[in-house]
N, C-alpha and C. Protein backbone atom coordinates (compact mmCIF):
# COMPACT_ATOMS: atom_id res chain seq x y z
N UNK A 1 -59.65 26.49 -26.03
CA UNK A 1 -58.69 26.20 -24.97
C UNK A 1 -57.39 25.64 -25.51
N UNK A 2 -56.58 25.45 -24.78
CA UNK A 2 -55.62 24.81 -25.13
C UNK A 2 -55.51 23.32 -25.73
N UNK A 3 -56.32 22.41 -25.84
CA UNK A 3 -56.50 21.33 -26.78
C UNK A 3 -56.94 21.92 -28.37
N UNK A 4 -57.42 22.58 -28.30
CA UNK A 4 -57.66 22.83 -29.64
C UNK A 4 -56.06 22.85 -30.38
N UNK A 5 -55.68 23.99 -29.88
CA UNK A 5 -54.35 24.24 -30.17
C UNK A 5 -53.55 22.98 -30.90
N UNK A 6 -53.93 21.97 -29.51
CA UNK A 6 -52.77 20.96 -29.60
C UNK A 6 -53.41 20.25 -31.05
N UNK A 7 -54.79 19.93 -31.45
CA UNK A 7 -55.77 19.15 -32.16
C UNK A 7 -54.75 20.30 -33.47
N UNK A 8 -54.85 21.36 -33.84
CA UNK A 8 -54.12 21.94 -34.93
C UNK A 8 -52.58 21.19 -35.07
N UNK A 9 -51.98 21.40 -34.41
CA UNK A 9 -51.04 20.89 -34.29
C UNK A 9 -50.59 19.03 -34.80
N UNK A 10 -51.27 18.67 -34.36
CA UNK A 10 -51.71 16.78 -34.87
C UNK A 10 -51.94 16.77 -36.58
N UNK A 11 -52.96 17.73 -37.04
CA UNK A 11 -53.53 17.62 -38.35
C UNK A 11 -52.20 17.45 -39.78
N UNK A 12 -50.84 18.44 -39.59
CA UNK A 12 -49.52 18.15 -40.27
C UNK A 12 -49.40 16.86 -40.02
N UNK A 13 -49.20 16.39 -38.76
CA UNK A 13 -48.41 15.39 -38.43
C UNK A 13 -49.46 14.10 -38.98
N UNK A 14 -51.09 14.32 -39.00
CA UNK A 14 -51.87 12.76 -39.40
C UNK A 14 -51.33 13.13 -40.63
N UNK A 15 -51.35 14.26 -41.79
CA UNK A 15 -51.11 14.26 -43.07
C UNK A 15 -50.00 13.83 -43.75
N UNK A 16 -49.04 14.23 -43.08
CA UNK A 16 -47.52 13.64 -43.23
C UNK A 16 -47.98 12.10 -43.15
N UNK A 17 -48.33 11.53 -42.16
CA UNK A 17 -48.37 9.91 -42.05
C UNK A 17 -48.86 9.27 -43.28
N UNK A 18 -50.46 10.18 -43.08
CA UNK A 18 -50.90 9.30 -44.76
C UNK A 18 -49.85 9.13 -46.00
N UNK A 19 -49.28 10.44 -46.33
CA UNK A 19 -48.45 10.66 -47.12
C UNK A 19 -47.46 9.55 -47.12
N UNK A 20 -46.80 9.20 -46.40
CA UNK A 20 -45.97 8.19 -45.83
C UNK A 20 -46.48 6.68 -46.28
N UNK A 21 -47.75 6.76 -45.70
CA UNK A 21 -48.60 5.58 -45.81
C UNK A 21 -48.84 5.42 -47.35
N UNK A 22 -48.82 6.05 -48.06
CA UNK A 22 -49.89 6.17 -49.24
C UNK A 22 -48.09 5.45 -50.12
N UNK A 23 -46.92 6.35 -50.03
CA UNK A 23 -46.11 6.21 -50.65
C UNK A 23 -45.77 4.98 -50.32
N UNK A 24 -45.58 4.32 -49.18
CA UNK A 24 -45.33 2.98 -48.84
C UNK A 24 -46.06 1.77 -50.06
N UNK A 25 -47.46 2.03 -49.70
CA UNK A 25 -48.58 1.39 -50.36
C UNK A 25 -47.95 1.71 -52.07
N UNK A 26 -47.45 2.63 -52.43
CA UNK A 26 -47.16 2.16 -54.06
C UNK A 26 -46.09 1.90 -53.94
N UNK A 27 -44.93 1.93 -52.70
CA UNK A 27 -43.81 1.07 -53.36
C UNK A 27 -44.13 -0.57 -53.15
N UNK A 28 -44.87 -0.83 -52.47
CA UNK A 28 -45.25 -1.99 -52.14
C UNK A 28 -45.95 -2.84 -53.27
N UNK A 29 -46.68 -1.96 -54.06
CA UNK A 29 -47.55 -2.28 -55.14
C UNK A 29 -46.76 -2.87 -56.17
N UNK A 30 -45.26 -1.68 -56.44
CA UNK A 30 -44.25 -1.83 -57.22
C UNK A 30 -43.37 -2.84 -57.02
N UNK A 31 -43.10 -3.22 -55.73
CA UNK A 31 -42.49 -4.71 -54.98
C UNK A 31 -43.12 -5.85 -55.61
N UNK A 32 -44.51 -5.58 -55.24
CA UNK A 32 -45.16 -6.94 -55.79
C UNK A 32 -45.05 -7.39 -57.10
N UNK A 33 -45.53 -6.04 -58.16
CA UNK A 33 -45.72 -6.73 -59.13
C UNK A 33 -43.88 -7.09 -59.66
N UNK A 34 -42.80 -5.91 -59.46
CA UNK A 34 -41.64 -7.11 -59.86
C UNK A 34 -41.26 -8.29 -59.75
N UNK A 35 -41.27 -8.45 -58.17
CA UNK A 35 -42.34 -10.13 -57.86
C UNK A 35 -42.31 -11.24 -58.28
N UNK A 36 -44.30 -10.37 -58.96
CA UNK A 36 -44.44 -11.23 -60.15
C UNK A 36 -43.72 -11.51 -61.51
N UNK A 37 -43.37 -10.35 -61.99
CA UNK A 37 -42.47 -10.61 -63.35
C UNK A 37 -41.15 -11.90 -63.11
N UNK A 38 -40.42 -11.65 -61.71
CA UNK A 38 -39.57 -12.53 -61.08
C UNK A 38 -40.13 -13.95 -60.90
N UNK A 39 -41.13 -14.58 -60.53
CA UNK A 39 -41.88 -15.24 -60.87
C UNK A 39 -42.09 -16.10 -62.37
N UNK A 40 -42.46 -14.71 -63.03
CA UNK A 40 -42.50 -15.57 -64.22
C UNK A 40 -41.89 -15.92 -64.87
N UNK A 41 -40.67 -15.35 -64.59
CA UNK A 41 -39.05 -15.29 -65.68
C UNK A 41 -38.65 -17.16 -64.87
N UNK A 42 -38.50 -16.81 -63.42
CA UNK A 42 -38.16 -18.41 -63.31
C UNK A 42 -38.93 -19.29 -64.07
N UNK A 43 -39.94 -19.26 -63.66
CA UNK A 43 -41.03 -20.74 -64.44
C UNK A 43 -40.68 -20.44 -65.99
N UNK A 44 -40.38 -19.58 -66.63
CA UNK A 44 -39.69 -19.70 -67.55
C UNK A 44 -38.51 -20.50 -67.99
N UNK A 45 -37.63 -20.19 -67.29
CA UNK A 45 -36.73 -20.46 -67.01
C UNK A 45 -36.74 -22.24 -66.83
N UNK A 46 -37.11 -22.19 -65.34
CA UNK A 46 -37.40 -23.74 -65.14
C UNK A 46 -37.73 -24.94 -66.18
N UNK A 47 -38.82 -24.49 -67.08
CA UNK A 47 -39.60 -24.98 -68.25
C UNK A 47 -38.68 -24.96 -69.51
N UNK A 48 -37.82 -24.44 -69.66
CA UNK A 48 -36.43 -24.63 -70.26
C UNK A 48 -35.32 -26.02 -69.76
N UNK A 49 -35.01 -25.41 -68.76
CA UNK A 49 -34.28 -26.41 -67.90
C UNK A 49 -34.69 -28.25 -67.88
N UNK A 50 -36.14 -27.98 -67.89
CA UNK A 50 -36.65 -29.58 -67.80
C UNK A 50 -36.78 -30.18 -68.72
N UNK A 51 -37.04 -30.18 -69.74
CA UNK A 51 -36.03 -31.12 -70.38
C UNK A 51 -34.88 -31.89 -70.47
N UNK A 52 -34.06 -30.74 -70.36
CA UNK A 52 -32.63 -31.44 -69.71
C UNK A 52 -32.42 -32.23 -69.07
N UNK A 53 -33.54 -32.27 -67.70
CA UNK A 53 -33.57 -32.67 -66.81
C UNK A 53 -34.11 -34.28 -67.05
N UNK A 54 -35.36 -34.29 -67.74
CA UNK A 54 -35.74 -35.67 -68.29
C UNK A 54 -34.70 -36.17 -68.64
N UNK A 55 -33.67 -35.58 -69.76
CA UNK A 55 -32.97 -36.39 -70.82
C UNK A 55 -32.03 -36.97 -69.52
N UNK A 56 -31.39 -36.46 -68.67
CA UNK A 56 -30.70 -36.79 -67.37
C UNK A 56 -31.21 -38.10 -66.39
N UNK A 57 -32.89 -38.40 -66.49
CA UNK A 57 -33.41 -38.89 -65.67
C UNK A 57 -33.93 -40.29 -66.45
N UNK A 58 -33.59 -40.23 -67.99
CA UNK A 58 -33.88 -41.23 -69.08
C UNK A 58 -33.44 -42.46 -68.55
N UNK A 59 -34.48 -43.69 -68.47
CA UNK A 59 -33.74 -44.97 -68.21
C UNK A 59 -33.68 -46.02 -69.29
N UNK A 60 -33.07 -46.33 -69.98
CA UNK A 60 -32.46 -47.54 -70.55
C UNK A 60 -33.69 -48.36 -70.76
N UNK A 61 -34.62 -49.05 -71.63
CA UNK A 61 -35.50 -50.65 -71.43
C UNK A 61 -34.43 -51.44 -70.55
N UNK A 62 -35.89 -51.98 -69.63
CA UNK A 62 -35.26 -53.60 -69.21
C UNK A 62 -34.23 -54.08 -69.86
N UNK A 63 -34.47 -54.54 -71.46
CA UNK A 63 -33.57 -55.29 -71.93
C UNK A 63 -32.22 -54.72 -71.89
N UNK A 64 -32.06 -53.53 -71.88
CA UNK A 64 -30.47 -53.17 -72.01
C UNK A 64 -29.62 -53.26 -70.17
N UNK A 65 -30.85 -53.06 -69.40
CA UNK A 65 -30.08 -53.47 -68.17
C UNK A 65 -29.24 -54.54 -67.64
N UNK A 66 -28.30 -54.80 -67.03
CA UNK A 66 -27.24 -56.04 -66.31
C UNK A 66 -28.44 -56.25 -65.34
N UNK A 67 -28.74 -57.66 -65.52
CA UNK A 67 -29.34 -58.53 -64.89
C UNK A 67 -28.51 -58.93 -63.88
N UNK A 68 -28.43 -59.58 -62.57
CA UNK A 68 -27.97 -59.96 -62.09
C UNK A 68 -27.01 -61.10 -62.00
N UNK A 69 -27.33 -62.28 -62.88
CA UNK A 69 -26.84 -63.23 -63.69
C UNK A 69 -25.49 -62.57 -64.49
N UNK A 70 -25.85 -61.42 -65.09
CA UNK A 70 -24.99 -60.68 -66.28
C UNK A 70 -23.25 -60.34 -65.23
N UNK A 71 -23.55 -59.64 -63.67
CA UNK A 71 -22.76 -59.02 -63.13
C UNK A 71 -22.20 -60.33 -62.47
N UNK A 72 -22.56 -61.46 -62.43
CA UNK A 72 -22.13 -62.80 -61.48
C UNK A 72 -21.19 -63.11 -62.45
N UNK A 73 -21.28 -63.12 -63.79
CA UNK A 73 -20.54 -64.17 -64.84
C UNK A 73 -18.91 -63.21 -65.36
């Protein structure tokens, strides 16, 4: 009958989708893992940087600080 027809007709159109679907799914795959490489290059990166960051965050001993006494006189 005429559903059949239409059921032929559908079978391009589910195949096309997968197709669609399938290509999505490896660019997606390919998204991710750059991603990750992006990922790792920062923490790279970062783990460079900190150091710096200590030497920036370095405090002085007690003894070399202005006491309060020191800033009065």
């Amino acid at each position: 009958g005429p559903s059949s027809s239409q059921d032929s007709s559908l079978y391009p159109l589910i195949e096309k989708m997968f197709l669609i679907l399938n290509t999505l799914n490896s660019s997606m795959t390919q998204l991710h893992s750059k991603v990750d490489l992006l990922t790792l290059e920062v923490m790279r990166i970062k783990k460079q940087i900190q150091p710096v960051e200590a030497a920036t965050e370095f405090q002085p001993p007690p003894e070399y600080l202005l006491t309060s006494e020191d800033c009065a006189s």
